[in-house]
Protein backbone atom coordinates (compact mmCIF):
# COMPACT_ATOMS: atom_id res chain seq x y z
CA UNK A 1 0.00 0.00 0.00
CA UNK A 2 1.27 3.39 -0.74
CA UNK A 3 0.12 6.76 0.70
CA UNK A 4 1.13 10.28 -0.32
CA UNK A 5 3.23 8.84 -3.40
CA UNK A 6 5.56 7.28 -1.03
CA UNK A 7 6.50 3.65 -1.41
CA UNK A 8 5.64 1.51 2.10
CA UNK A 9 8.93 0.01 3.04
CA UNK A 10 9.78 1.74 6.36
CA UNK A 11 13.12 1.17 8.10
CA UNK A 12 13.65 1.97 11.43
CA UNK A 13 17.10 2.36 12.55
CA UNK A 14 18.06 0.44 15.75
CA UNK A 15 19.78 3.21 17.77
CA UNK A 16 18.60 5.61 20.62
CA UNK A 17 15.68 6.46 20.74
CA UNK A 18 14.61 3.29 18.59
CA UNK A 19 14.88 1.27 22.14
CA UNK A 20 12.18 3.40 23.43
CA UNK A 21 9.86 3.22 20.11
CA UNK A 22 10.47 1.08 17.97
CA UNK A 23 7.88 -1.57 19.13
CA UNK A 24 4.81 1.01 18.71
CA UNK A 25 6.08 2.21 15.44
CA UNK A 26 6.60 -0.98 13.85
CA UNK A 27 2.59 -1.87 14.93
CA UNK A 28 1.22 1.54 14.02
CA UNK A 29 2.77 1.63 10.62
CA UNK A 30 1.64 -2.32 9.68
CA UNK A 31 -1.76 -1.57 10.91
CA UNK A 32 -1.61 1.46 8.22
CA UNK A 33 -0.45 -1.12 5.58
CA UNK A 34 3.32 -0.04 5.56
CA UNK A 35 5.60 -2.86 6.09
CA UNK A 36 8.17 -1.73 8.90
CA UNK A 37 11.97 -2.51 9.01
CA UNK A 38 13.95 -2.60 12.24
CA UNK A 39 17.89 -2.50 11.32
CA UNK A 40 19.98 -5.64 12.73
CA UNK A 41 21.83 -5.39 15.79
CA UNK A 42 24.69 -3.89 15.98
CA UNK A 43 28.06 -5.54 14.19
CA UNK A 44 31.86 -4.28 13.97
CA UNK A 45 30.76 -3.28 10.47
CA UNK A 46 28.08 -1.63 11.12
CA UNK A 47 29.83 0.85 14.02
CA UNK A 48 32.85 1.06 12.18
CA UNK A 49 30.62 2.74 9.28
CA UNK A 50 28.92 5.05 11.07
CA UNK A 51 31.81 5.93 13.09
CA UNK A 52 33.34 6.95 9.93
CA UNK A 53 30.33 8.95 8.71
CA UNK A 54 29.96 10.53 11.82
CA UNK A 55 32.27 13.55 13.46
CA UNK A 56 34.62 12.07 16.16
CA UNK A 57 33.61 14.22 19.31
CA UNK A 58 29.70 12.41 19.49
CA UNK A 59 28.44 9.84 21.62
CA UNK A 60 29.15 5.87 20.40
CA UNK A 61 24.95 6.06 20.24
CA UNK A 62 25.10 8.73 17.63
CA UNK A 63 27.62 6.69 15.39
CA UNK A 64 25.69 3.31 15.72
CA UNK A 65 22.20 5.98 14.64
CA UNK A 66 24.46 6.30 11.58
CA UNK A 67 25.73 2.58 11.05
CA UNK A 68 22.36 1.65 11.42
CA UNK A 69 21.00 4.08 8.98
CA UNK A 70 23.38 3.21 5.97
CA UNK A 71 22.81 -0.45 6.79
CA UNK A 72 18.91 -0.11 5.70
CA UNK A 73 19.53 2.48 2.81
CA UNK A 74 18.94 -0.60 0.36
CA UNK A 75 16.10 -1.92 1.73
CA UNK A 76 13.55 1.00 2.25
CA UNK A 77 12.48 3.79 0.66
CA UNK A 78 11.63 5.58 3.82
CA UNK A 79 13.93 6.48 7.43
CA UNK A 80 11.81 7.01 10.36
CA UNK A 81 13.11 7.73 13.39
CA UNK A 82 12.08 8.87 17.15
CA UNK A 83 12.35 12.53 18.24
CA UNK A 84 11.44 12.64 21.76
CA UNK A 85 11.98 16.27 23.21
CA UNK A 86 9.20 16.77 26.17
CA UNK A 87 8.31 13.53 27.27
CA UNK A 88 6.97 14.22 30.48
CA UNK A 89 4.59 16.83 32.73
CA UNK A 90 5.99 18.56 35.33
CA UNK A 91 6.29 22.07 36.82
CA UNK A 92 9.74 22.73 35.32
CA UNK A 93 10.73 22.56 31.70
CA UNK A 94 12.13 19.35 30.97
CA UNK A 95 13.97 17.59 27.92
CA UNK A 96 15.68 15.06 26.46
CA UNK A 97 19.58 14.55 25.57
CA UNK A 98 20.07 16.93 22.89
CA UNK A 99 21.23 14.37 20.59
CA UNK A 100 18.03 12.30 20.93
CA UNK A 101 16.28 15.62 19.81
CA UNK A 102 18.10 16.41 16.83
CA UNK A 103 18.74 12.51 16.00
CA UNK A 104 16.85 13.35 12.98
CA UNK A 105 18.48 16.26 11.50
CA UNK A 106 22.00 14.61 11.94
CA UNK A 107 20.76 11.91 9.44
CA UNK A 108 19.40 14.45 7.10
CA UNK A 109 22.46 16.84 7.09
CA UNK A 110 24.92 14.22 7.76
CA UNK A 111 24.59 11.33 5.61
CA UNK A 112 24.00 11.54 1.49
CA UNK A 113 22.26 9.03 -0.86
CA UNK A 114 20.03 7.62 1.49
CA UNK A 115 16.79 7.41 1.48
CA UNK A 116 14.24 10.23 2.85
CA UNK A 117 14.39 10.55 6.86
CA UNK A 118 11.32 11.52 8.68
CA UNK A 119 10.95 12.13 12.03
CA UNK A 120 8.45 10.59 15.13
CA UNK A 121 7.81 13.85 17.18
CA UNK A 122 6.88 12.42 21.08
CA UNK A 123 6.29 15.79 22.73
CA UNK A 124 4.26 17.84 24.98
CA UNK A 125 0.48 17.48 25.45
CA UNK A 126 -1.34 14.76 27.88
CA UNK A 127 -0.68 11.83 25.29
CA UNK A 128 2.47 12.71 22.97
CA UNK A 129 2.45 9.64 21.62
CA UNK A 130 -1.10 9.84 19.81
CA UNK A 131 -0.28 13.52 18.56
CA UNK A 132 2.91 12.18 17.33
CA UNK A 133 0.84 9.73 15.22
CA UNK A 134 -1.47 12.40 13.76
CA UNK A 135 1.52 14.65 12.70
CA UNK A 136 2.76 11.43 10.76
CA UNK A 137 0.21 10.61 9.45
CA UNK A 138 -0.90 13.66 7.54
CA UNK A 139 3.20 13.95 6.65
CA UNK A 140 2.76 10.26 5.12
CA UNK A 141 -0.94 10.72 3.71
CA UNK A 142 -2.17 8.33 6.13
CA UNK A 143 -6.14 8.28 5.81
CA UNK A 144 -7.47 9.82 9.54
CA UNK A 145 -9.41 7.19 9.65
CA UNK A 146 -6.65 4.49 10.15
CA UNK A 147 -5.01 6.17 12.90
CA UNK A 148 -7.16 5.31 15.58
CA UNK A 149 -7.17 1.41 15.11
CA UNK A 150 -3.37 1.94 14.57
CA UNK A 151 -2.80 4.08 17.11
CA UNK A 152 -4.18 1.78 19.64
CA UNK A 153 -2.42 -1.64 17.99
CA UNK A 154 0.86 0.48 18.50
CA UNK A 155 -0.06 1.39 22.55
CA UNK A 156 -0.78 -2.47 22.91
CA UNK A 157 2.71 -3.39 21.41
CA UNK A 158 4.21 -0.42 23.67
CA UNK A 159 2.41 -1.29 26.89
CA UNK A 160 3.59 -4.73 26.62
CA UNK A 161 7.51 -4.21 25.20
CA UNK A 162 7.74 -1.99 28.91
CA UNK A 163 6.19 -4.61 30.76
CA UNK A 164 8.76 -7.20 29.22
CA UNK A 165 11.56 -4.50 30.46
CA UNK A 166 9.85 -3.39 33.81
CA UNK A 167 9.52 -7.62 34.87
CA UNK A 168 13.25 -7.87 33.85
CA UNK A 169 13.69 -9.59 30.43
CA UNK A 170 16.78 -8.60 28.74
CA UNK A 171 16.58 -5.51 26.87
CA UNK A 172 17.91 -6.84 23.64
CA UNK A 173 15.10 -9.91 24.36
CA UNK A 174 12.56 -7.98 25.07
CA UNK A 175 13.04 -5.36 21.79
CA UNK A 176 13.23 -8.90 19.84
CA UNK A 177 10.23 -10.04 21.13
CA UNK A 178 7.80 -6.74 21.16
CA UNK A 179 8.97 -6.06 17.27
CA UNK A 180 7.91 -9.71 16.27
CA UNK A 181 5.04 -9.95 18.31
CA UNK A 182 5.89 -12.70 20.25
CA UNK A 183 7.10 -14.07 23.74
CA UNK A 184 10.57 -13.16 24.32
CA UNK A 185 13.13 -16.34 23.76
CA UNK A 186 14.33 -16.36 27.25
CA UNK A 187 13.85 -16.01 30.67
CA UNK A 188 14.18 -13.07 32.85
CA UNK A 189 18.11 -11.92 33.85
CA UNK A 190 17.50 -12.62 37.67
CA UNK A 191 16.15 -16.02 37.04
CA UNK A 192 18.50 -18.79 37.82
CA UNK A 193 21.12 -16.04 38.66
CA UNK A 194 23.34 -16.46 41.44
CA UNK A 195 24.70 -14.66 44.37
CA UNK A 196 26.59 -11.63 43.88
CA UNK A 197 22.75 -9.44 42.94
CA UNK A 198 24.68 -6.51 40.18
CA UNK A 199 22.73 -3.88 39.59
CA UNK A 200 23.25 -2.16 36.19
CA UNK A 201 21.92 1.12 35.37
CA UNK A 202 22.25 3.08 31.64
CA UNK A 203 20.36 3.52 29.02
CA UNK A 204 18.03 1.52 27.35
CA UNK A 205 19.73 1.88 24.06
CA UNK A 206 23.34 1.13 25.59
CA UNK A 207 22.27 -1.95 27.77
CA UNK A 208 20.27 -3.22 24.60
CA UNK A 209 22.98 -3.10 22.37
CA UNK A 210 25.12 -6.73 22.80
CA UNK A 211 27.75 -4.89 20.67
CA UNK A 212 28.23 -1.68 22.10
CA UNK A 213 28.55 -2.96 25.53
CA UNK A 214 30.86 -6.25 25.08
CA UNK A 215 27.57 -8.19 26.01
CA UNK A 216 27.88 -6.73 30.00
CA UNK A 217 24.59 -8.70 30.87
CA UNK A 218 24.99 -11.88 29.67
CA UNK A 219 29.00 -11.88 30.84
CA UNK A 220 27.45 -10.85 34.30
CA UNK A 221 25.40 -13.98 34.16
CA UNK A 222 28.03 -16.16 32.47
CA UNK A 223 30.06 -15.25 35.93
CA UNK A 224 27.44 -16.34 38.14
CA UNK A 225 25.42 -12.84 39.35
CA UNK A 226 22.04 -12.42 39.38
CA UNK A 227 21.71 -9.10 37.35
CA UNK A 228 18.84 -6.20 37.89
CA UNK A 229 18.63 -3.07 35.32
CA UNK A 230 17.48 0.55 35.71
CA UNK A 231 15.14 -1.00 32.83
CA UNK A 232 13.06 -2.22 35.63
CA UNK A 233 11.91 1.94 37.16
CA UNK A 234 12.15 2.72 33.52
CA UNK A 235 8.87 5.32 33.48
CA UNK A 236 7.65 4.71 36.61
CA UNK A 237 9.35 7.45 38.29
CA UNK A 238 7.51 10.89 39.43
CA UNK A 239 7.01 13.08 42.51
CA UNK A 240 6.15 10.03 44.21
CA UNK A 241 8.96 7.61 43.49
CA UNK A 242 10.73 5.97 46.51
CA UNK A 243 13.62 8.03 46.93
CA UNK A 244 13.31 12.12 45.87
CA UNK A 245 15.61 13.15 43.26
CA UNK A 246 16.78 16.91 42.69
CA UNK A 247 14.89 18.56 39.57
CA UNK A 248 16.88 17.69 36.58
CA UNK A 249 16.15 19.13 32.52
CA UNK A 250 16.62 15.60 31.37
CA UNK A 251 14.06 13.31 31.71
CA UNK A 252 16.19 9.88 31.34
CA UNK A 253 18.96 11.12 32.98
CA UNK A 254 16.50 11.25 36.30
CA UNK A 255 14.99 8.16 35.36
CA UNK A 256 18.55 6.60 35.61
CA UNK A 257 19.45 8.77 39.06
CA UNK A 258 16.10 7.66 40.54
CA UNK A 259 17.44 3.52 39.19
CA UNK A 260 20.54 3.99 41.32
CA UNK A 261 19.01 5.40 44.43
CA UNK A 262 16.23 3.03 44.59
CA UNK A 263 18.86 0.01 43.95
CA UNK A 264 21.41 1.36 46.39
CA UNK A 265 18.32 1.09 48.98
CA UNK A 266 17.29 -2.33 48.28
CA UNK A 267 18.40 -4.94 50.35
CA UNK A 268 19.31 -7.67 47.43
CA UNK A 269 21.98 -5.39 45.77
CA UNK A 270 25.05 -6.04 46.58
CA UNK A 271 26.39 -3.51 43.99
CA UNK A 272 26.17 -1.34 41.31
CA UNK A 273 27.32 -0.55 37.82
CA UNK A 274 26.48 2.64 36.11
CA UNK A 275 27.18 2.51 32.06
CA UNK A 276 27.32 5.81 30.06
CA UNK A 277 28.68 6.12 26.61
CA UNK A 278 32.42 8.69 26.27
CA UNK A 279 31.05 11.86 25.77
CA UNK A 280 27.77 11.95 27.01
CA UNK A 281 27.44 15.61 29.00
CA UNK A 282 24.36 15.11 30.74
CA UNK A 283 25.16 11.38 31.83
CA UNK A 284 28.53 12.61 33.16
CA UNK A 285 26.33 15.55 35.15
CA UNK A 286 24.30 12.63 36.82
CA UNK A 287 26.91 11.28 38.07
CA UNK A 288 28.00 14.09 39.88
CA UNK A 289 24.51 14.53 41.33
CA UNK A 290 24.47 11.08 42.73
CA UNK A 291 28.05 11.52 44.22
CA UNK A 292 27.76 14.92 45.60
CA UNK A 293 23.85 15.35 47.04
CA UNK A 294 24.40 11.45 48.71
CA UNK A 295 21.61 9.40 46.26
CA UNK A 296 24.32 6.22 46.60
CA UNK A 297 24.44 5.33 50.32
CA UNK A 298 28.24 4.62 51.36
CA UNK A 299 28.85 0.74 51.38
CA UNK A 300 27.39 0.31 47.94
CA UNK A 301 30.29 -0.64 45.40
CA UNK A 302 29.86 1.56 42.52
CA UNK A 303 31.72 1.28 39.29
CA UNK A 304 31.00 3.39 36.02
CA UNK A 305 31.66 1.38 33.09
CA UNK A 306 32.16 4.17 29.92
CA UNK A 307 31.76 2.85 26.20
CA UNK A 308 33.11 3.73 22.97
CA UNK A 309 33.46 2.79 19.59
CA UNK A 310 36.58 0.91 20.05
CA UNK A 311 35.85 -2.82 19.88
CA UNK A 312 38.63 -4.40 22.20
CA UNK A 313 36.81 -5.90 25.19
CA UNK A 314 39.66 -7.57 27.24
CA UNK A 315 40.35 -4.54 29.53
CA UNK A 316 36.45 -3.99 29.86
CA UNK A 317 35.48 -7.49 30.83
CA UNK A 318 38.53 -7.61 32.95
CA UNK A 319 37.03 -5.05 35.36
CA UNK A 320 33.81 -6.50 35.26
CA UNK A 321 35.29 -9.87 36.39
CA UNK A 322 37.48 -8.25 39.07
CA UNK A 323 33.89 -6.16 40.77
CA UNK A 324 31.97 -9.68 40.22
CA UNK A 325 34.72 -11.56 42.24
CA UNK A 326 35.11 -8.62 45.15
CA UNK A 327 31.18 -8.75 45.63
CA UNK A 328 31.31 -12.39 45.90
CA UNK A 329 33.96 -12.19 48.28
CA UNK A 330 31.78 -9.26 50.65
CA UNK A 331 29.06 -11.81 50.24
CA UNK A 332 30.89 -14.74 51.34
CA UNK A 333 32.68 -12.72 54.28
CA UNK A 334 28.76 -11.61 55.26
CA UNK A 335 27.37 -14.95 55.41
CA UNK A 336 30.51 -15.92 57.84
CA UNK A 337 29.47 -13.48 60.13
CA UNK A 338 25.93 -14.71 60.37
CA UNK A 339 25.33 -16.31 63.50
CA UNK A 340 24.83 -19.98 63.10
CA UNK A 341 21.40 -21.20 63.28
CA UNK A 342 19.83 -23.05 65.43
């Protein structure tokens, strides 16, 4: 089916913002008779293109937006991707990471000889996501009539993608498994885990790509931890989440300093690992809030983990392997200083 002269192949890069979306794009544009496209996951080739079609002082997100992008450029005739700027209600103004906002425009003015790159505007209002759907659809020549039916087929594939997140199924699972409209292949990342409990807290789009970050959650569970993400709060946050967070512009960024408060409160964590991507201003911000106004009680260990676009991932799973074993050794010295029962 084709609308507005456009050809209905629509490929949706598998970057950023995509790890929010891409679930209730792909079912709103097949209810509307497009057939939707979500780019593979991330491969050396793939970042080592868009690294090299990217400027060198960006986030490793930006440049896998880009690898993604030129991977799909001979399969579609049409780019859509996410631009999520006020995604939230409250009594200060409130964004997201300027890159997310202008993810868009990068593609447009960056890359040439690919195909036409529209955006998803989520933004402002009581339900963004509906008034993002009108705005594309009168862009696309999408018949009013459709949107409704496709508008709710797309909730029902969102609602259910962050319930897959929010009961812990891995993030790269749980994208898998929303897209195809199916159960998820595996189980959730705590089951069958053992003792050290590792929480890890980052973005959605960092933690979801295997690639980017040297497959952290499954080497966490190939050493034996039981592993909790900041995936689990994701959007559940507000003035009346557990522990108060200072006002912050950036609406992840809290949702990840609310993550590590919560999980530095809970009594199965035995500690934490917070993984940002080199460059990334207001992720580097956050964690100066959580050091300096206290929102990681002392005794928690705490490691950042920072990612690039450099692939050699001896040095990063050798940390990773060193905190696993000195949490299992706290642990072990803990249960010797249980009294014995009986």
């Amino acid at each position: 089916m084709e609308y507005g002269g456009r050809s209905h192949v629509v490929g949706i890069p598998r970057a950023m913002a995509a790890y929010k979306y891409a679930p209730f794009l792909v079912a709103f544009l097949e209810e509307c008779g497009f057939r939707a496209v979500v780019s593979p996951p991330t491969s050396t080739s793939i970042l080592r293109e868009g690294s090299a079609a990217c400027v060198e002082d960006v986030c490793v997100a930006v440049k896998v937006l880009f690898g993604q992008a030129l991977r799909l450029k001979e399969e579609v005739d049409l780019l859509l991707v996410p631009r999520p700027v006020k995604v939230e209600r409250r009594p200060h103004d409130t964004f997201t990471c300027p890159k997310l906002m202008a993810a868009p425009d990068m593609l447009k003015h960056g890359l040439k000889d690919i195909p036409p790159v529209e955006e998803f505007l989520v933004s402002g209002g009581r339900d963004p996501l509906r008034r993002g759907c009108l705005g594309l659809a009168r862009r696309l020549g999408i018949p009013l009539g459709l949107v409704r039916r496709a508008y709710g087929k797309g909730l029902e594939a969102h609602r259910g993608y962050h319930e897959l997140l929010r009961s812990g199924v891995h993030p790269t699972r749980a994208l898998e498994a929303a897209v195809a409209g199916r159960p998820p292949a595996d189980g959730l990342l705590a089951a069958g885990g053992g003792s050290p409990t590792v929480a890890v807290v980052g973005h959605p789009y960092l933690l979801g790509d295997g690639h980017v970050s040297h497959h952290l959650l499954d080497r966490l569970r190939n050493l034996g931890a039981r592993v909790v993400t900041s995936c689990l709060y994701e959007g559940l946050g507000g003035d009346g989440f557990p522990v108060p967070v200072p006002p912050l512009s950036w609406s992840y960024e809290r949702e990840l300093a609310e993550s590590a408060a919560i999980f530095s409160r809970r009594g199965d964590v035995d500690g934490m690992l917070y993984v940002t991507s080199f460059g990334c201003g207001p992720d580097s911000l956050v964690l100066e809030l959580l050091r300096r106004e206290g929102l990681v009680r002392p005794g928690v260990p705490f490691m950042e983990l920072v990612l690039d676009e450099h692939d050699g991932p001896t040095g990063f799973h050798t940390r990773v392997e060193a905190f696993v074993d000195m949490l299992r050794r706290r642990v072990s010295q803990r249960e010797d200083r249980l009294p014995p029962h009986g």
